[in-house]
PDB file of N, CA and C in Angstrom:
ATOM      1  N   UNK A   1      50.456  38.882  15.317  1.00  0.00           N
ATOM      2  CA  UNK A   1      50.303  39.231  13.914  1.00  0.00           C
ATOM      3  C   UNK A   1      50.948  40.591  13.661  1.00  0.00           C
ATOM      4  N   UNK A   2      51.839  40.316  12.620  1.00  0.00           N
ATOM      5  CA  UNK A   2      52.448  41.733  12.529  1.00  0.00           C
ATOM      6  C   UNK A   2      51.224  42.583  11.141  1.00  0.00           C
ATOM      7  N   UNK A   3      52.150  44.272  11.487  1.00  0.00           N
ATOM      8  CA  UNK A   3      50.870  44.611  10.619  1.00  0.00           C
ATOM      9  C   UNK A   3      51.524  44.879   9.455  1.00  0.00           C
ATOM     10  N   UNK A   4      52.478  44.158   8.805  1.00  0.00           N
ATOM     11  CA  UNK A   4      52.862  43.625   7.571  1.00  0.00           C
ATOM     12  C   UNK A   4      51.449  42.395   6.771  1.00  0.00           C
ATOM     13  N   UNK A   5      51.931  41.477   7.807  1.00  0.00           N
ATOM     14  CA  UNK A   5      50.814  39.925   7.654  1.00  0.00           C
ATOM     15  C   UNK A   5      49.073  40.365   6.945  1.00  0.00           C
ATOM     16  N   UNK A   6      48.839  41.407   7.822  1.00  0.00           N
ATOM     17  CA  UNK A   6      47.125  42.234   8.357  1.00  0.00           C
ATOM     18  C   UNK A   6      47.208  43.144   6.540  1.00  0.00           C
ATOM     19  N   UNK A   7      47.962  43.846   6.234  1.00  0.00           N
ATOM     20  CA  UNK A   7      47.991  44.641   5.369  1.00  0.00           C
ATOM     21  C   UNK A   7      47.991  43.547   3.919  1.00  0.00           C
ATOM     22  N   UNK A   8      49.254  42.611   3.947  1.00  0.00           N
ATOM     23  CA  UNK A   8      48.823  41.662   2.548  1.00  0.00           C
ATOM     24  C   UNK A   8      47.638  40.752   2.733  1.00  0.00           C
ATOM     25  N   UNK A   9      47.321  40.566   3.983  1.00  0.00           N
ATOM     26  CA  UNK A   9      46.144  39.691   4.161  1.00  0.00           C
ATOM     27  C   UNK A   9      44.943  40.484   3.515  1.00  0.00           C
ATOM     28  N   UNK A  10      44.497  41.537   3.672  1.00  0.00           N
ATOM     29  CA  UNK A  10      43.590  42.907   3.205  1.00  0.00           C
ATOM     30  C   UNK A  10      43.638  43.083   1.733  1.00  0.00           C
ATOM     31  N   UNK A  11      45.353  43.270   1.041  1.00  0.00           N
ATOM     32  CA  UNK A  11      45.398  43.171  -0.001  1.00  0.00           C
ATOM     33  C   UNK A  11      44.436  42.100  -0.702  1.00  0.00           C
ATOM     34  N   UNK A  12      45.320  41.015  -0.342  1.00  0.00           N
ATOM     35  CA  UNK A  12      44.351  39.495  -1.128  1.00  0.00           C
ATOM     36  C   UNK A  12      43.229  39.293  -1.349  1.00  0.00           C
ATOM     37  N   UNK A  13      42.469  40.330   0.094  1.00  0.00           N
ATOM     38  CA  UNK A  13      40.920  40.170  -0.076  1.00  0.00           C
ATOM     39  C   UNK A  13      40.507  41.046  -0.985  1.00  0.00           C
ATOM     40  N   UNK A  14      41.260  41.931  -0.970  1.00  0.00           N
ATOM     41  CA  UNK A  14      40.110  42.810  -2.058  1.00  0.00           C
ATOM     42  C   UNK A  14      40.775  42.360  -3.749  1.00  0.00           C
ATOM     43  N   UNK A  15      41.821  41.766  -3.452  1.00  0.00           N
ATOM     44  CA  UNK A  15      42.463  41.271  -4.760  1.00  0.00           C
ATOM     45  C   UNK A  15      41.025  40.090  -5.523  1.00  0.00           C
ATOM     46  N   UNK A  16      40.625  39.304  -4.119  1.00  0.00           N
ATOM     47  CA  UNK A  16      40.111  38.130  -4.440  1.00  0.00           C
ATOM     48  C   UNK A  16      38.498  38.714  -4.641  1.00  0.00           C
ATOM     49  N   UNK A  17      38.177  39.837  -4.070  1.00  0.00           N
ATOM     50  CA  UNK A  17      36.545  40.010  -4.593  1.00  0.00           C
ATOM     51  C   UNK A  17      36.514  40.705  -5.531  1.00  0.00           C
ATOM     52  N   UNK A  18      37.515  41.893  -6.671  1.00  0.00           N
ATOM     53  CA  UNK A  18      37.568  42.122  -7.365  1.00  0.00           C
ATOM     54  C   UNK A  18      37.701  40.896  -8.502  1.00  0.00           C
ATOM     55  N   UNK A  19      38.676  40.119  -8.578  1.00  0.00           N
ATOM     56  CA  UNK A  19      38.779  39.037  -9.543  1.00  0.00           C
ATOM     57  C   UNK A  19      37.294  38.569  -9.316  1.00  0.00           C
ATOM     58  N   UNK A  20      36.733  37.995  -8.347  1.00  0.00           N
ATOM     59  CA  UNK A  20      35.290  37.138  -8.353  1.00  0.00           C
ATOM     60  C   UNK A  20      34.280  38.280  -8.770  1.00  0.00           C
ATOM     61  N   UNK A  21      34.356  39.215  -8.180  1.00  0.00           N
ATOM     62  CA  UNK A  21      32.905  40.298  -9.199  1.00  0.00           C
ATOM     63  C   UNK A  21      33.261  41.079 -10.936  1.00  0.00           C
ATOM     64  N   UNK A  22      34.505  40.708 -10.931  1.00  0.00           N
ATOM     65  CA  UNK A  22      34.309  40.938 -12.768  1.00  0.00           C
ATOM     66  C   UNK A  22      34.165  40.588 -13.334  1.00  0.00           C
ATOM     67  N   UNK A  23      33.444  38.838 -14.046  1.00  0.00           N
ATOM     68  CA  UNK A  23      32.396  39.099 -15.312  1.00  0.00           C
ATOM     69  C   UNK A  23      31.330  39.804 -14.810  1.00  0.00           C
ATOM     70  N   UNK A  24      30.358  39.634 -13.523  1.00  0.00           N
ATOM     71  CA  UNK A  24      29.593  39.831 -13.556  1.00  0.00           C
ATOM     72  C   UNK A  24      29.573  41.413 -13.817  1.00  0.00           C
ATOM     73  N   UNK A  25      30.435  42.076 -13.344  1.00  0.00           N
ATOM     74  CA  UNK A  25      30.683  43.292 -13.687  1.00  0.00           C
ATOM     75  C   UNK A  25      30.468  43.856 -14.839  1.00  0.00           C
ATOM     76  N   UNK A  26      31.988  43.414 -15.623  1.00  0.00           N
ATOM     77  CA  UNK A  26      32.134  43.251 -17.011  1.00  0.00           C
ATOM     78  C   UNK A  26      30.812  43.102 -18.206  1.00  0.00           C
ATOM     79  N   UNK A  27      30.085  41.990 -17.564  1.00  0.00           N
ATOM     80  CA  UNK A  27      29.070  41.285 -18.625  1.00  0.00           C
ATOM     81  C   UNK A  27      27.527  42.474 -18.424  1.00  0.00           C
ATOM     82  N   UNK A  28      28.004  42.823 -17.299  1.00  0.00           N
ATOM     83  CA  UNK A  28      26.782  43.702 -16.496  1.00  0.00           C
ATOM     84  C   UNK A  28      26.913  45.513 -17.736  1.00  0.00           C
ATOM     85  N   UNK A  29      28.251  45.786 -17.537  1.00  0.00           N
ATOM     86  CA  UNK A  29      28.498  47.071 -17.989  1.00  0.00           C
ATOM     87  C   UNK A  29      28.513  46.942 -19.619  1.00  0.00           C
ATOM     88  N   UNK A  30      28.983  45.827 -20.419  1.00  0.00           N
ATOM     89  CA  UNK A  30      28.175  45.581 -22.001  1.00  0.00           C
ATOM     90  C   UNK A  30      27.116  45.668 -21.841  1.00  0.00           C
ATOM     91  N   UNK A  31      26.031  44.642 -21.636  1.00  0.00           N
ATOM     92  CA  UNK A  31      24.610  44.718 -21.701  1.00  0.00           C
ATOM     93  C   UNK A  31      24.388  45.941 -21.203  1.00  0.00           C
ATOM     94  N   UNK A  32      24.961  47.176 -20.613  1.00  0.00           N
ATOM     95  CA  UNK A  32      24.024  47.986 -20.453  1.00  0.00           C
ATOM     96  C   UNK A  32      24.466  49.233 -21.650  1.00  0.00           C
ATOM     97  N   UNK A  33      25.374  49.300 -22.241  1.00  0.00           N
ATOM     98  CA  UNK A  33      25.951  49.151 -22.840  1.00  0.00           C
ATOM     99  C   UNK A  33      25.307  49.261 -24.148  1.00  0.00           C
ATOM    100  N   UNK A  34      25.417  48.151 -24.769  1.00  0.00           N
ATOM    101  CA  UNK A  34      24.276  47.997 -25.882  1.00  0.00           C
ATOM    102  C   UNK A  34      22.455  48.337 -25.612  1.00  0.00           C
ATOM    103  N   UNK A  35      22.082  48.168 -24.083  1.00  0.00           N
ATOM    104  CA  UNK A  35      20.681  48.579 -24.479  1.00  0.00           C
ATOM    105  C   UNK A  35      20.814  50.645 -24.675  1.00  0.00           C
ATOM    106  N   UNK A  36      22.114  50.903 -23.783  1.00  0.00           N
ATOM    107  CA  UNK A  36      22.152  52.290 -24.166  1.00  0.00           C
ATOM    108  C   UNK A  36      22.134  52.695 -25.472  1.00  0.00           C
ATOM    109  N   UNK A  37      22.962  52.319 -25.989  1.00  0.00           N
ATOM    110  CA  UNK A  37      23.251  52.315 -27.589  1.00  0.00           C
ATOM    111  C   UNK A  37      21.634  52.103 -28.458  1.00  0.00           C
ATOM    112  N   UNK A  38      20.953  51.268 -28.003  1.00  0.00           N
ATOM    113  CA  UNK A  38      19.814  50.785 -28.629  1.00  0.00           C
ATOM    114  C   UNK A  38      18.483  51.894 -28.135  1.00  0.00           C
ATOM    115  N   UNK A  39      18.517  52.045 -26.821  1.00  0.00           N
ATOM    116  CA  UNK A  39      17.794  53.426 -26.512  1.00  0.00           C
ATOM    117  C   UNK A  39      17.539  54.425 -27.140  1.00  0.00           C
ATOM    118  N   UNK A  40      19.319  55.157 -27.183  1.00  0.00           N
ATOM    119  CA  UNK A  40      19.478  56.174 -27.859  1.00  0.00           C
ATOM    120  C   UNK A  40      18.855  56.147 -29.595  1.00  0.00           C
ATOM    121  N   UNK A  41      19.779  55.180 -30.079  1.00  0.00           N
ATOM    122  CA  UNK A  41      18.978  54.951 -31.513  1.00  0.00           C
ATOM    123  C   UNK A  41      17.086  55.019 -31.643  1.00  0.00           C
ATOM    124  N   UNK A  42      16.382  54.558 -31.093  1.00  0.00           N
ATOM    125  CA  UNK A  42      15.265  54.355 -31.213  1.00  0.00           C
ATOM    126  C   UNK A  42      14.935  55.455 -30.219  1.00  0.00           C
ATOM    127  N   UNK A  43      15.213  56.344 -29.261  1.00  0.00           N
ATOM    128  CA  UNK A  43      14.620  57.362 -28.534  1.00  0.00           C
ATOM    129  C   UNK A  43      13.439  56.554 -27.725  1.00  0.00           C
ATOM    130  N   UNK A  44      13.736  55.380 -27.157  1.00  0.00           N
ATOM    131  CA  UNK A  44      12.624  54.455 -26.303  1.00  0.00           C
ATOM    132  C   UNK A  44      13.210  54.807 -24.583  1.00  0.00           C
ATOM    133  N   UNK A  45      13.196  55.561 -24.367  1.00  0.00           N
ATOM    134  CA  UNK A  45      13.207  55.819 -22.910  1.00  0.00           C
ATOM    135  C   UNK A  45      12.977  55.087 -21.456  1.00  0.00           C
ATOM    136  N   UNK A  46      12.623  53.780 -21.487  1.00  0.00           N
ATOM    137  CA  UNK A  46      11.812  53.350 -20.952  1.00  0.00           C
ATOM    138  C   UNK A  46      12.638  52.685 -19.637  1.00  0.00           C
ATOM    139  N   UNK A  47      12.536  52.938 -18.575  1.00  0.00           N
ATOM    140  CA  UNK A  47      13.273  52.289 -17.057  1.00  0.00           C
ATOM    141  C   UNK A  47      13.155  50.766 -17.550  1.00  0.00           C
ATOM    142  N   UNK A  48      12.135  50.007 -17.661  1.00  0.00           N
ATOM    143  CA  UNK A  48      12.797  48.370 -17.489  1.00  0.00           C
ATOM    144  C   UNK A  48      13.282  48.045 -18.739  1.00  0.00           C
ATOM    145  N   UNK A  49      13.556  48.597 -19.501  1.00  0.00           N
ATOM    146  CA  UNK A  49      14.176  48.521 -20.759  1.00  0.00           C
ATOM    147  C   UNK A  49      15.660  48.291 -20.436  1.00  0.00           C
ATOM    148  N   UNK A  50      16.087  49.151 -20.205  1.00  0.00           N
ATOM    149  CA  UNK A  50      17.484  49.294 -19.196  1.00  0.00           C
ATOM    150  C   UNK A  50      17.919  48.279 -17.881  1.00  0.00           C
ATOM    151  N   UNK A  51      16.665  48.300 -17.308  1.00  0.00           N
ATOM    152  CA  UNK A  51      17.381  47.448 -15.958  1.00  0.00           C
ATOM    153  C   UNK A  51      16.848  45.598 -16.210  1.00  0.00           C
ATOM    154  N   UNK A  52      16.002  45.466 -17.329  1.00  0.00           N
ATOM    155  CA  UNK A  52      15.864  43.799 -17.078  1.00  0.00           C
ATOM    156  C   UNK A  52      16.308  43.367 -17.982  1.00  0.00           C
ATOM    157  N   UNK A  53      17.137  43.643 -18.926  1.00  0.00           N
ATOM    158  CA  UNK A  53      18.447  42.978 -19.638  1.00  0.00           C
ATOM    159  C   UNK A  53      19.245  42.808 -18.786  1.00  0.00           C
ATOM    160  N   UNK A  54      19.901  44.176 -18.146  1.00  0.00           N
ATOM    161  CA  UNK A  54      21.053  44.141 -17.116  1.00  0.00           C
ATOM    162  C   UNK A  54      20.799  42.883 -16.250  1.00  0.00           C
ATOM    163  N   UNK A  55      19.955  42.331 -15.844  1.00  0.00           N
ATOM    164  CA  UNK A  55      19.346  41.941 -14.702  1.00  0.00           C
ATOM    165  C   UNK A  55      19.665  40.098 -15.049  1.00  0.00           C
ATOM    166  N   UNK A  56      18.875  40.131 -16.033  1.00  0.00           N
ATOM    167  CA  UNK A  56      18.944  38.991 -16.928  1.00  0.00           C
ATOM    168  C   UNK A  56      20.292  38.626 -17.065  1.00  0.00           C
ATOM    169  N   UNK A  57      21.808  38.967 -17.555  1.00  0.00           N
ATOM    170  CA  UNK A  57      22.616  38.713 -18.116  1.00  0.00           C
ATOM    171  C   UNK A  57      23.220  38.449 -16.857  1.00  0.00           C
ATOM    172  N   UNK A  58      23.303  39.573 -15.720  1.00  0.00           N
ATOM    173  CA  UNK A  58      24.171  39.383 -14.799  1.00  0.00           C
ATOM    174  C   UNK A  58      23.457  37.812 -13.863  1.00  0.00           C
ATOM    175  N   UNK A  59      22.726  37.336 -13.753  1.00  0.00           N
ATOM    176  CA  UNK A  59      21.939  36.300 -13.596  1.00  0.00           C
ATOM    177  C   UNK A  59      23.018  34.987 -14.287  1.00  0.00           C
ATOM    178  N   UNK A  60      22.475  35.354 -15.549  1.00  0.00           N
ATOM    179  CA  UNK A  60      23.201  34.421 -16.625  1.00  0.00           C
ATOM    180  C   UNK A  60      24.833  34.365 -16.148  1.00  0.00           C
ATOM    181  N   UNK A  61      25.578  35.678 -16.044  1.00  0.00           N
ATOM    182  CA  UNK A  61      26.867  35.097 -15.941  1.00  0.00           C
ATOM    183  C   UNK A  61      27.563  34.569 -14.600  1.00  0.00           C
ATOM    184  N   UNK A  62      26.014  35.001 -13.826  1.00  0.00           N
ATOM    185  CA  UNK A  62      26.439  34.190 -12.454  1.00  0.00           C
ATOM    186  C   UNK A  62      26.715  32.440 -12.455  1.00  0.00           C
ATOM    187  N   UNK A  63      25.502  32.644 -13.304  1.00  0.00           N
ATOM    188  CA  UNK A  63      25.500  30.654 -13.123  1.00  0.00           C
ATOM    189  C   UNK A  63      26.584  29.999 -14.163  1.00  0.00           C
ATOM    190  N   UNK A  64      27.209  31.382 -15.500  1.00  0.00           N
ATOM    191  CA  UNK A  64      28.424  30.756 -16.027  1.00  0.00           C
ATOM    192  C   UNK A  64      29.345  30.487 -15.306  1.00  0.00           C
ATOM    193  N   UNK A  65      29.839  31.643 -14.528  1.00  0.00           N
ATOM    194  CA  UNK A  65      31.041  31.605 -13.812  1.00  0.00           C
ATOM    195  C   UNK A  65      31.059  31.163 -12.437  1.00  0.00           C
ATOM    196  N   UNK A  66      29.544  30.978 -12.216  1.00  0.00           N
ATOM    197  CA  UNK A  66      29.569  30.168 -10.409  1.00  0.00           C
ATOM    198  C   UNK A  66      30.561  29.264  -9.946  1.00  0.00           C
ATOM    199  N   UNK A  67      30.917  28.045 -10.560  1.00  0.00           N
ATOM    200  CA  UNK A  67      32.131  27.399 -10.397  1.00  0.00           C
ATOM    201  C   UNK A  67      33.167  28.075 -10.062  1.00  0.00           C
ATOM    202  N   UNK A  68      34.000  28.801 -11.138  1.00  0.00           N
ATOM    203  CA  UNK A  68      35.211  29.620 -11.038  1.00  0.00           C
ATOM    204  C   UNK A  68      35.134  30.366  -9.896  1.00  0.00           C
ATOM    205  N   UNK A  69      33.838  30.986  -9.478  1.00  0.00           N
ATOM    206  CA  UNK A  69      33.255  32.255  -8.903  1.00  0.00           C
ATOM    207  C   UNK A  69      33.954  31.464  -7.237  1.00  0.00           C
ATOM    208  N   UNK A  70      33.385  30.551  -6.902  1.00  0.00           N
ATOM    209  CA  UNK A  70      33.341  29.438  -5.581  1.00  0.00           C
ATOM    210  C   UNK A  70      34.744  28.713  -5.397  1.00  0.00           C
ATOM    211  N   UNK A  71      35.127  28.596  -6.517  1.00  0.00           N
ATOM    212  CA  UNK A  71      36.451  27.812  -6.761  1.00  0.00           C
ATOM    213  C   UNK A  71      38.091  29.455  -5.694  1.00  0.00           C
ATOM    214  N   UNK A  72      37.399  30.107  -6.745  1.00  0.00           N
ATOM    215  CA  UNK A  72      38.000  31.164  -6.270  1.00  0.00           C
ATOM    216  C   UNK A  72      38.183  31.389  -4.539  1.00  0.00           C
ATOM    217  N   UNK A  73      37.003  32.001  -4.257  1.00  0.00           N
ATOM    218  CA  UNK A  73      36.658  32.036  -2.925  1.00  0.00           C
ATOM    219  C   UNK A  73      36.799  30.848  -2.050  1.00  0.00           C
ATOM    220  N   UNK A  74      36.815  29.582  -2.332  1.00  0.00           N
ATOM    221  CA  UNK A  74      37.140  28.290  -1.606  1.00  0.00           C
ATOM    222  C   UNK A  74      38.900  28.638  -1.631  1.00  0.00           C
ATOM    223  N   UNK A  75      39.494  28.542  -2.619  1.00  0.00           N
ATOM    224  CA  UNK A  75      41.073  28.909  -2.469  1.00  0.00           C
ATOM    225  C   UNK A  75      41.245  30.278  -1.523  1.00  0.00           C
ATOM    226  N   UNK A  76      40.853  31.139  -1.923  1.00  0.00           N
ATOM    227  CA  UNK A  76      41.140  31.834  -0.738  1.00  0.00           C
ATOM    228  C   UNK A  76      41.213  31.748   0.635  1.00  0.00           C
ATOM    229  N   UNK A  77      39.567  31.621   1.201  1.00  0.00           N
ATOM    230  CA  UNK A  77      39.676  30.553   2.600  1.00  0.00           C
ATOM    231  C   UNK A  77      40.394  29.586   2.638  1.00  0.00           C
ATOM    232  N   UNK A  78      40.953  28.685   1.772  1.00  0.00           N
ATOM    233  CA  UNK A  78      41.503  27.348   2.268  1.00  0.00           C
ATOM    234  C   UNK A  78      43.130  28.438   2.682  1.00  0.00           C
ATOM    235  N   UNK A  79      43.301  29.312   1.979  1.00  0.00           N
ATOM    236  CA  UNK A  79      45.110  29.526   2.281  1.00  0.00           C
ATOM    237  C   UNK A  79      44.911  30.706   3.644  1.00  0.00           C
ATOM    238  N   UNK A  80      43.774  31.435   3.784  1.00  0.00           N
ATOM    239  CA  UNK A  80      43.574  32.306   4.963  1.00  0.00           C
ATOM    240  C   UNK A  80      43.665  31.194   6.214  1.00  0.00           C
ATOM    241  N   UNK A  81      42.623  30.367   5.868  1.00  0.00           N
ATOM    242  CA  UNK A  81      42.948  29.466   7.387  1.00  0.00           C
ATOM    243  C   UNK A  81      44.192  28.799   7.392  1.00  0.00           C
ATOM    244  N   UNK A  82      44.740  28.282   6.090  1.00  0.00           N
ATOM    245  CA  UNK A  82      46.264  27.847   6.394  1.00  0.00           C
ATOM    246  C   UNK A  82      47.303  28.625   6.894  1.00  0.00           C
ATOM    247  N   UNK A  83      47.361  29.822   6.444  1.00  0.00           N
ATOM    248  CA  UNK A  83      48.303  31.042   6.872  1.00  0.00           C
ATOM    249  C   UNK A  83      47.569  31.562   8.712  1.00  0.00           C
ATOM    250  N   UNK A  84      46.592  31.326   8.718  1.00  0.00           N
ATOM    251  CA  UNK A  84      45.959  31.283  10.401  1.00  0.00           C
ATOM    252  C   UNK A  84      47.046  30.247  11.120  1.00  0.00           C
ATOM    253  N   UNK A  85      46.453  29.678  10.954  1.00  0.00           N
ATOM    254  CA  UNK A  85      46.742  27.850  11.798  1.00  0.00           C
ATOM    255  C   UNK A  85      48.262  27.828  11.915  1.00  0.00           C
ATOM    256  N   UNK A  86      48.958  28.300  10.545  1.00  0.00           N
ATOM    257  CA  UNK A  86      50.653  28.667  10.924  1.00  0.00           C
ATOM    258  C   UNK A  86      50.916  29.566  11.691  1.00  0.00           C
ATOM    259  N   UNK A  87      50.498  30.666  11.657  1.00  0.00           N
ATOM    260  CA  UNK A  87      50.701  31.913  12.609  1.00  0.00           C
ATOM    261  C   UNK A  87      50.647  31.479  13.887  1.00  0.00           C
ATOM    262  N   UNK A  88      48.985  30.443  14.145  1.00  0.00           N
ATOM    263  CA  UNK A  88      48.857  30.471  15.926  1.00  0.00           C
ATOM    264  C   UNK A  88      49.896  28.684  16.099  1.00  0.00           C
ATOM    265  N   UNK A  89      49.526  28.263  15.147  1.00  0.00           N
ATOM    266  CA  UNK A  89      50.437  26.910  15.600  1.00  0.00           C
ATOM    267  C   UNK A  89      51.370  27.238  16.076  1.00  0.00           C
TER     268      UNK A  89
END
């Protein structure tokens, strides 16, 4: 394995867990987002105020995007072990 192969192989991965953790990201940093916004307005201070919306949504956009989420990560492994299996074949 050259360390060309090792370096885009590394790339891809973090290419491929960035693409798979941003809605949840994304959907995570609105909802918190708006309860900030809603905090501030009303001066309600309150810790689970903040963290069980967050909690809730990122939940929610797991099971939206679970498919895509798996679909993703299945393509990846399927071309890591293909690009394997060529290398040692």
């Amino acid at each position: 394995m050259s360390s060309d192969f090792i370096i885009a192989l590394a790339a891809q991965a973090v290419y491929t867990v960035l693409k798979a953790s941003a809605p949840m990201l994304v959907i995570g940093l609105v909802v918190g987002l708006i309860v900030s916004i809603f905090q501030a307005t009303t001066q309600i201070q309150e810790q689970t105020l903040a963290f069980v919306p967050k909690v809730a949504a990122v939940m929610l956009s797991i099971l939206l995007f679970g498919p895509w989420i798996l679909n993703t990560l299945v393509d990846f492994t399927y071309n890591l072990l293909n690009n394997l299996y060529k290398y040692i074949g």
